[in-house]
PDB file of N, CA and C in Angstrom:
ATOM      1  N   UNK A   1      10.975  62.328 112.644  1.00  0.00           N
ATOM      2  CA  UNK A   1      12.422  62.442 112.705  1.00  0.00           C
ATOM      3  C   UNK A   1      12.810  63.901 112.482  1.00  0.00           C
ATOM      4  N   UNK A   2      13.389  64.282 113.415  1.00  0.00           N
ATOM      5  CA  UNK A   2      14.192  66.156 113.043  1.00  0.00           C
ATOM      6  C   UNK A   2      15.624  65.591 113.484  1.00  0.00           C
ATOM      7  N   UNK A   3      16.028  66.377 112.680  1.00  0.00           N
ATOM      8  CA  UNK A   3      17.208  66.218 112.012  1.00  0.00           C
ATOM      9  C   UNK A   3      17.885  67.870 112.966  1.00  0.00           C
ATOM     10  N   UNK A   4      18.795  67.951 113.819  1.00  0.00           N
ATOM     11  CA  UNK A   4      19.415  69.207 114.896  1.00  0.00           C
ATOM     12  C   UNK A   4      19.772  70.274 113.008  1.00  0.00           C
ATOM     13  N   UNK A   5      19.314  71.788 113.861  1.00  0.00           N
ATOM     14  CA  UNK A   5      19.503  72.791 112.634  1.00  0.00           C
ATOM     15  C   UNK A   5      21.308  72.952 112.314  1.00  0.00           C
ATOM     16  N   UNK A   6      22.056  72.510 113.434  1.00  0.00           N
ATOM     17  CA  UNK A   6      23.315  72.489 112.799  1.00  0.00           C
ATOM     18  C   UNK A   6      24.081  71.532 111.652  1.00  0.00           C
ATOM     19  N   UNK A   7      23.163  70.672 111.664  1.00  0.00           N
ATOM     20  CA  UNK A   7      23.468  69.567 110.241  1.00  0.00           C
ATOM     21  C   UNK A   7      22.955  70.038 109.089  1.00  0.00           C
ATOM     22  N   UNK A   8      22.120  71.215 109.229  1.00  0.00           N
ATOM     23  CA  UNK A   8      21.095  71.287 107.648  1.00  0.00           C
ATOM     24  C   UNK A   8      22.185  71.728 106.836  1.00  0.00           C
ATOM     25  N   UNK A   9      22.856  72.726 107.050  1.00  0.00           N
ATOM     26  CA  UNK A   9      23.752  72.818 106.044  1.00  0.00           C
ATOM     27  C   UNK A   9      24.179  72.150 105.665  1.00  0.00           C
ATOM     28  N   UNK A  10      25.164  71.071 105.846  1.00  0.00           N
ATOM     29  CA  UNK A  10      25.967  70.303 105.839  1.00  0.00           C
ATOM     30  C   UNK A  10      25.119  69.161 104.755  1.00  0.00           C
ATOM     31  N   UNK A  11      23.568  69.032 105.174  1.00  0.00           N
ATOM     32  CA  UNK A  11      22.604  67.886 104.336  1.00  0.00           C
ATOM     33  C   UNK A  11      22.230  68.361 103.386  1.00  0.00           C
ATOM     34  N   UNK A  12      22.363  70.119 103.247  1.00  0.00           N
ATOM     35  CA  UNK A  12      21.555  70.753 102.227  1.00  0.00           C
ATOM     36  C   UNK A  12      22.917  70.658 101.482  1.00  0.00           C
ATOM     37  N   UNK A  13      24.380  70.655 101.727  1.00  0.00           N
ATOM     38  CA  UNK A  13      25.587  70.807 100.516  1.00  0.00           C
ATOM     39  C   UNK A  13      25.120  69.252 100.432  1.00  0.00           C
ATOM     40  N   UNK A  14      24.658  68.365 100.676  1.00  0.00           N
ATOM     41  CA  UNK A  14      25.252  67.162 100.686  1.00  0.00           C
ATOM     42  C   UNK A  14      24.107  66.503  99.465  1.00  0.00           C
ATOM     43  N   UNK A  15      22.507  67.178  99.476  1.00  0.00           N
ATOM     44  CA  UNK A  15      21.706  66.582  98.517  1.00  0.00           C
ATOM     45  C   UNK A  15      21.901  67.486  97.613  1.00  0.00           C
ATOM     46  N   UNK A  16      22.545  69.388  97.820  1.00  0.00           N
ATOM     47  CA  UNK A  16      22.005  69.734  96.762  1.00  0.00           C
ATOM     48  C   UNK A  16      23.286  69.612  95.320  1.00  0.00           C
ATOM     49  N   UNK A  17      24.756  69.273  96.123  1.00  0.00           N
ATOM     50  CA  UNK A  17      25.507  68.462  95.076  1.00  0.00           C
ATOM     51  C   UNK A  17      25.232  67.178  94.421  1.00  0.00           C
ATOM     52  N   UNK A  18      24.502  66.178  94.876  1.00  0.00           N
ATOM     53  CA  UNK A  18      24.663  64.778  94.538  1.00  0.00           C
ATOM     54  C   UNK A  18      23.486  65.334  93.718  1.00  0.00           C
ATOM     55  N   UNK A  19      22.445  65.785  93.869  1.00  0.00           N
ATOM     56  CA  UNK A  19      20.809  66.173  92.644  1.00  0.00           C
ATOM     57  C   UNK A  19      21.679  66.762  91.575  1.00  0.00           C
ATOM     58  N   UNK A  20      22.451  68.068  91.424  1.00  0.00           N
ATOM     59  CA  UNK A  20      22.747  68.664  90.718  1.00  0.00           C
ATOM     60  C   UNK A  20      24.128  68.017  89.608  1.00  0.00           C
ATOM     61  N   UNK A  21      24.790  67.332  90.276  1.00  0.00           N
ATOM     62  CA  UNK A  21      25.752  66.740  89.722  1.00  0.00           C
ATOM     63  C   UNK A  21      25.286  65.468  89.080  1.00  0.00           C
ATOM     64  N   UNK A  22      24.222  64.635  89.357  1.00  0.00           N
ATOM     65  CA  UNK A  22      23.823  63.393  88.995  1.00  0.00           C
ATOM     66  C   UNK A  22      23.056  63.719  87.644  1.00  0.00           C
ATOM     67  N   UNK A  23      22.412  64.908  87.846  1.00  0.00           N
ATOM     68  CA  UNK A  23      21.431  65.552  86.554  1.00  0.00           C
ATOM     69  C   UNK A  23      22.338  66.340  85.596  1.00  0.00           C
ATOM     70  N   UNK A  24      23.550  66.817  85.877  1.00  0.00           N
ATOM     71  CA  UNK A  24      24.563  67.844  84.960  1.00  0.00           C
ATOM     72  C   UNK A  24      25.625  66.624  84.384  1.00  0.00           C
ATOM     73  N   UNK A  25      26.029  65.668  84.842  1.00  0.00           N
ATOM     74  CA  UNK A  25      26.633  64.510  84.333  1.00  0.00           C
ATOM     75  C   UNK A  25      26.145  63.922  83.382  1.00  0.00           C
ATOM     76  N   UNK A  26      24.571  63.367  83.749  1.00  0.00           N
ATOM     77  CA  UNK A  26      23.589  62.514  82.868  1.00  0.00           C
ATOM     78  C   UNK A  26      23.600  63.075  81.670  1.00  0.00           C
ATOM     79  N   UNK A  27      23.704  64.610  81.705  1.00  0.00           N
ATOM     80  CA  UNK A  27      22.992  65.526  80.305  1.00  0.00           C
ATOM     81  C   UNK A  27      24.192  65.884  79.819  1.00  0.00           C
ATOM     82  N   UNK A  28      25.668  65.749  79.876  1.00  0.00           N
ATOM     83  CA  UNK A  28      26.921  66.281  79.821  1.00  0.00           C
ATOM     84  C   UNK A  28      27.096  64.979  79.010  1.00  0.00           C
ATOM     85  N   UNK A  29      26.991  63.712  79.759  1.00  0.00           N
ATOM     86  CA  UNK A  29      27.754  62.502  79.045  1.00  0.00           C
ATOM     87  C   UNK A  29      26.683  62.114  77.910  1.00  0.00           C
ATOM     88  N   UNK A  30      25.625  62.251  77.493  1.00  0.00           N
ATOM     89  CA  UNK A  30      24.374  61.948  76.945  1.00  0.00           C
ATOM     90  C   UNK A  30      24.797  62.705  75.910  1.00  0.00           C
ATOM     91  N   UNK A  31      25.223  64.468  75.792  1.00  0.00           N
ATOM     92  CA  UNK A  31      25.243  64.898  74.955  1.00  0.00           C
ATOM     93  C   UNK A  31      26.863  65.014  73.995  1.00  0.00           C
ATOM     94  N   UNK A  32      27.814  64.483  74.825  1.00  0.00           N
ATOM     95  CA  UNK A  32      28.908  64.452  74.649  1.00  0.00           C
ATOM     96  C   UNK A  32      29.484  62.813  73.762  1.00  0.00           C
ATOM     97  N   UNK A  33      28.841  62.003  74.851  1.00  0.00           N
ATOM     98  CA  UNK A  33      29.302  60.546  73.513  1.00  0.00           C
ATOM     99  C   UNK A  33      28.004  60.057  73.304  1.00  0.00           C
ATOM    100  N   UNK A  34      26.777  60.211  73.725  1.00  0.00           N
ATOM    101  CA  UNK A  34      25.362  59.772  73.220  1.00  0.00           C
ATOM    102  C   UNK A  34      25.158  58.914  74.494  1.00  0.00           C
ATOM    103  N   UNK A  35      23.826  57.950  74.000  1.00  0.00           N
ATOM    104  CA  UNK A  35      23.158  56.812  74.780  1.00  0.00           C
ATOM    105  C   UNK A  35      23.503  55.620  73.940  1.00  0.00           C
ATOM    106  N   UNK A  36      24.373  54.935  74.441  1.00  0.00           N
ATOM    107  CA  UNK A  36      24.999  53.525  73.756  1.00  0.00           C
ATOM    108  C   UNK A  36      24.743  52.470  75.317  1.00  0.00           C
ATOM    109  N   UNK A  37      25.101  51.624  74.647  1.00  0.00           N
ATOM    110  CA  UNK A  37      24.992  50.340  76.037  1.00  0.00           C
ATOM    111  C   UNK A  37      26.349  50.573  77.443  1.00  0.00           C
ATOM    112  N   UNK A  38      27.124  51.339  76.538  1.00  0.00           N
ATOM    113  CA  UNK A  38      28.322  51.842  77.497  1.00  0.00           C
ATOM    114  C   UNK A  38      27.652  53.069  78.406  1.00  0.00           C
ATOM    115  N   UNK A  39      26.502  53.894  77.874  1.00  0.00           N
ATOM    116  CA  UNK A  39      26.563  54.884  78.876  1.00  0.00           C
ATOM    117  C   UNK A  39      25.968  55.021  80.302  1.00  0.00           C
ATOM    118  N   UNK A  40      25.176  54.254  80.678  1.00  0.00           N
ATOM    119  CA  UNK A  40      25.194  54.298  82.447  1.00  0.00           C
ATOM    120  C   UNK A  40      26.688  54.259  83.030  1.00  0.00           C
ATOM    121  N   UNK A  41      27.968  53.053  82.535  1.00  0.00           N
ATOM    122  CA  UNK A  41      28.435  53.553  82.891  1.00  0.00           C
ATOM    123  C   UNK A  41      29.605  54.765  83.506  1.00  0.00           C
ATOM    124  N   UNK A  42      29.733  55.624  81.719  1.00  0.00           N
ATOM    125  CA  UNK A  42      30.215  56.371  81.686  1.00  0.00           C
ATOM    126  C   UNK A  42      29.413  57.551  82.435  1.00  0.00           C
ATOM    127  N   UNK A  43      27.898  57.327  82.942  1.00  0.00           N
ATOM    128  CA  UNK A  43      27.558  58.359  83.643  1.00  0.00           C
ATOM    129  C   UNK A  43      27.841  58.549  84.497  1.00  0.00           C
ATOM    130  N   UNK A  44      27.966  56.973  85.405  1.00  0.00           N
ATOM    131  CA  UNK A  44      28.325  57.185  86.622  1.00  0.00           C
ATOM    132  C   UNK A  44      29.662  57.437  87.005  1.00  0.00           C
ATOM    133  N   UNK A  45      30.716  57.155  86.225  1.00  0.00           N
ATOM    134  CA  UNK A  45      32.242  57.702  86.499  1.00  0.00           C
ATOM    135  C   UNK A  45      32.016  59.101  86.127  1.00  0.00           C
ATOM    136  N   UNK A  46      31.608  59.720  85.455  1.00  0.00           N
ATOM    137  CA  UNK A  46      30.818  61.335  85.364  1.00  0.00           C
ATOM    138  C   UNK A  46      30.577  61.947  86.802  1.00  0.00           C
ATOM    139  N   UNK A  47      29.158  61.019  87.316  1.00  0.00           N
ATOM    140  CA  UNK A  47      28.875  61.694  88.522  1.00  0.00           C
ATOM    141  C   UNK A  47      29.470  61.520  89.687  1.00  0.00           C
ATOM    142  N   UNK A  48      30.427  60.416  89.758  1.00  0.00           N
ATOM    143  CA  UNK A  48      31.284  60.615  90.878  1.00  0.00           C
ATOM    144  C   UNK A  48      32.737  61.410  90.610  1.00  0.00           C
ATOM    145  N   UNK A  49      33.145  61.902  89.717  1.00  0.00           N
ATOM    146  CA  UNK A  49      34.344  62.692  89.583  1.00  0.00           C
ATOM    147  C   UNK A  49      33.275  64.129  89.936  1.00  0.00           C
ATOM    148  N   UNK A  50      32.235  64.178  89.268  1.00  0.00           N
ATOM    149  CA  UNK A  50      31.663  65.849  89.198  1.00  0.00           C
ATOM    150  C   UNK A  50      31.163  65.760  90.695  1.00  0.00           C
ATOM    151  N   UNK A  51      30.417  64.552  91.383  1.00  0.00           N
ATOM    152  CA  UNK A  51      29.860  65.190  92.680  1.00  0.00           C
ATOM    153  C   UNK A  51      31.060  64.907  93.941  1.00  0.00           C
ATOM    154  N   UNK A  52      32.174  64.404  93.485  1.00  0.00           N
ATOM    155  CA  UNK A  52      33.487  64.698  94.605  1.00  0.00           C
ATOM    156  C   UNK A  52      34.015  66.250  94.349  1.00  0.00           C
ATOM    157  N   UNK A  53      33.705  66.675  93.146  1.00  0.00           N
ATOM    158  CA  UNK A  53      33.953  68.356  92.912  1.00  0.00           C
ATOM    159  C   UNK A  53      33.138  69.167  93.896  1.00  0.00           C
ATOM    160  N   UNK A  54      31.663  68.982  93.695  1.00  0.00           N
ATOM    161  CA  UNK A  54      30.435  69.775  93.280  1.00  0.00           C
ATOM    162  C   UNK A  54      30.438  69.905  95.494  1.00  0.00           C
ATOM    163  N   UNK A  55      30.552  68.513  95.799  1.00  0.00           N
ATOM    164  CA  UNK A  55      29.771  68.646  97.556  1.00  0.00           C
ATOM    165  C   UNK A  55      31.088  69.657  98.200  1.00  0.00           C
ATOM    166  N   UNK A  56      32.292  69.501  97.950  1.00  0.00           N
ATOM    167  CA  UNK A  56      32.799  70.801  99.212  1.00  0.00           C
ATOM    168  C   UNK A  56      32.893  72.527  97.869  1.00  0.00           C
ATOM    169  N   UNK A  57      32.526  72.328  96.887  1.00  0.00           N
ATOM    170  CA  UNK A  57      32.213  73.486  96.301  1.00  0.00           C
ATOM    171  C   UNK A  57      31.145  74.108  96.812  1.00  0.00           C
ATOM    172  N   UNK A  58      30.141  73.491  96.647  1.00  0.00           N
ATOM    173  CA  UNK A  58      28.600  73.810  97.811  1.00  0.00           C
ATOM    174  C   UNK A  58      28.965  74.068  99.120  1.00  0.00           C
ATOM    175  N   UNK A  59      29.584  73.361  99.468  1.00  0.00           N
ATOM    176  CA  UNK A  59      29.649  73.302 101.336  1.00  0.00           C
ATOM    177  C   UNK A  59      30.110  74.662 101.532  1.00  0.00           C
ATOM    178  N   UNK A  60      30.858  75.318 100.720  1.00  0.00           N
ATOM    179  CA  UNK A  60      32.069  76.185 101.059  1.00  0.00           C
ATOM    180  C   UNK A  60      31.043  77.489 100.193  1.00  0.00           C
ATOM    181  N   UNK A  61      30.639  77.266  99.247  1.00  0.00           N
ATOM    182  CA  UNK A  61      30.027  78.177  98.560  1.00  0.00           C
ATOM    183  C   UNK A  61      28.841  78.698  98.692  1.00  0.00           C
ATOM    184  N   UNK A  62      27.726  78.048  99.807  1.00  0.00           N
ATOM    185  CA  UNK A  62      26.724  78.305  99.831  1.00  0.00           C
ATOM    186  C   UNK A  62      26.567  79.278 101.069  1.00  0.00           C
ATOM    187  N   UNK A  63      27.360  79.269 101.769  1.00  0.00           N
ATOM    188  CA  UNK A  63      27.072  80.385 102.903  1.00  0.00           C
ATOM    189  C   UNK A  63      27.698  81.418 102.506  1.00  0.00           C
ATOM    190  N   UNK A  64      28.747  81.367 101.584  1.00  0.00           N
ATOM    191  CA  UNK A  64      28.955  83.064 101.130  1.00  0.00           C
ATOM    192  C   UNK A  64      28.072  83.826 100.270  1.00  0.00           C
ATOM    193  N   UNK A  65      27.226  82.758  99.608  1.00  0.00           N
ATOM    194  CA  UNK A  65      26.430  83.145  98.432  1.00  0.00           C
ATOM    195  C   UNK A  65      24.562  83.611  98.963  1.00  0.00           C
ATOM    196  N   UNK A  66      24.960  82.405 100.243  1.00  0.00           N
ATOM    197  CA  UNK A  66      23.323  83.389 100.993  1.00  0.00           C
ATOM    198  C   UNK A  66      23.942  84.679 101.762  1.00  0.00           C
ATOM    199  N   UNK A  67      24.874  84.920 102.018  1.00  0.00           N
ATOM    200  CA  UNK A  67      25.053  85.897 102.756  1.00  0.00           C
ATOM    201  C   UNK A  67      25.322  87.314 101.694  1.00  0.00           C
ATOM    202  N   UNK A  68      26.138  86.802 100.360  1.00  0.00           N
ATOM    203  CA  UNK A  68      25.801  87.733  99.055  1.00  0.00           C
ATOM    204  C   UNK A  68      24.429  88.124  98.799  1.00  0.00           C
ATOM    205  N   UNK A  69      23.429  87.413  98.875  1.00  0.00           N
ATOM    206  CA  UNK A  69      21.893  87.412  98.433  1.00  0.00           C
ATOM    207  C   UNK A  69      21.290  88.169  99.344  1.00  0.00           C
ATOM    208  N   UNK A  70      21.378  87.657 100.724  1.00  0.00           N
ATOM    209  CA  UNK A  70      20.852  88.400 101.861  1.00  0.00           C
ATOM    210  C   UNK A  70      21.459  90.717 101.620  1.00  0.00           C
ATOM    211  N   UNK A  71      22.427  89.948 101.512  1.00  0.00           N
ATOM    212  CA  UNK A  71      22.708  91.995 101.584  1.00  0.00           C
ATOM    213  C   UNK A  71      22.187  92.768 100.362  1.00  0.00           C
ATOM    214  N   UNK A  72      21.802  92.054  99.251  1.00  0.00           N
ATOM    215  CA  UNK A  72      21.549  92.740  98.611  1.00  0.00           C
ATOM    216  C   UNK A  72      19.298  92.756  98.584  1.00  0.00           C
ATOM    217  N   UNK A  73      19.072  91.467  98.786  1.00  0.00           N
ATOM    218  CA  UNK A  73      17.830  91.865  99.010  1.00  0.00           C
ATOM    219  C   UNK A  73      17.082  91.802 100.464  1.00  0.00           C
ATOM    220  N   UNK A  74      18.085  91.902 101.819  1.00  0.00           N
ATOM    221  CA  UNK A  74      17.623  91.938 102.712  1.00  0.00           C
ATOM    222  C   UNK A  74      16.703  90.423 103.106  1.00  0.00           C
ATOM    223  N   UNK A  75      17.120  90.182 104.547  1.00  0.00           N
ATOM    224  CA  UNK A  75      16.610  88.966 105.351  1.00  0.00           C
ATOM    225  C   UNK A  75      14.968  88.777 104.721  1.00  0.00           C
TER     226      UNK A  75
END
């Protein structure tokens, strides 16, 4: 299966918010009210408020930020 190079972006904002937000929620709500029988699902209202933030923050943020990276250490 290949996947056309004009979607990668779009798949790369799309896993690398839902990984990052699912793992920054877990450790946010864990350390904030603990691990009780309530917290899966306070994680998951966590990771869907943080990864409806996190995917057009990425989408929007990641091509200015390779193109920041690129000029300073070259292709």
């Amino acid at each position: 299966m290949s996947i056309p190079s004009r979607k990668h972006t779009l798949l790369f904002a799309l896993l690398m918010s839902c990984y990052m937000a699912f793992l920054m929620s877990a450790i946010l709500t864990a350390v904030n009210t603990g691990i009780d029988a309530g917290f899966v699902g306070r994680w998951l209202r966590a990771w869907l408020l943080a990864w409806s933030c996190a995917f057009p923050l990425v989408l929007i943020g990641a091509p200015r930020l390779r193109h920041l990276l690129l000029r300073y250490v070259g292709p």
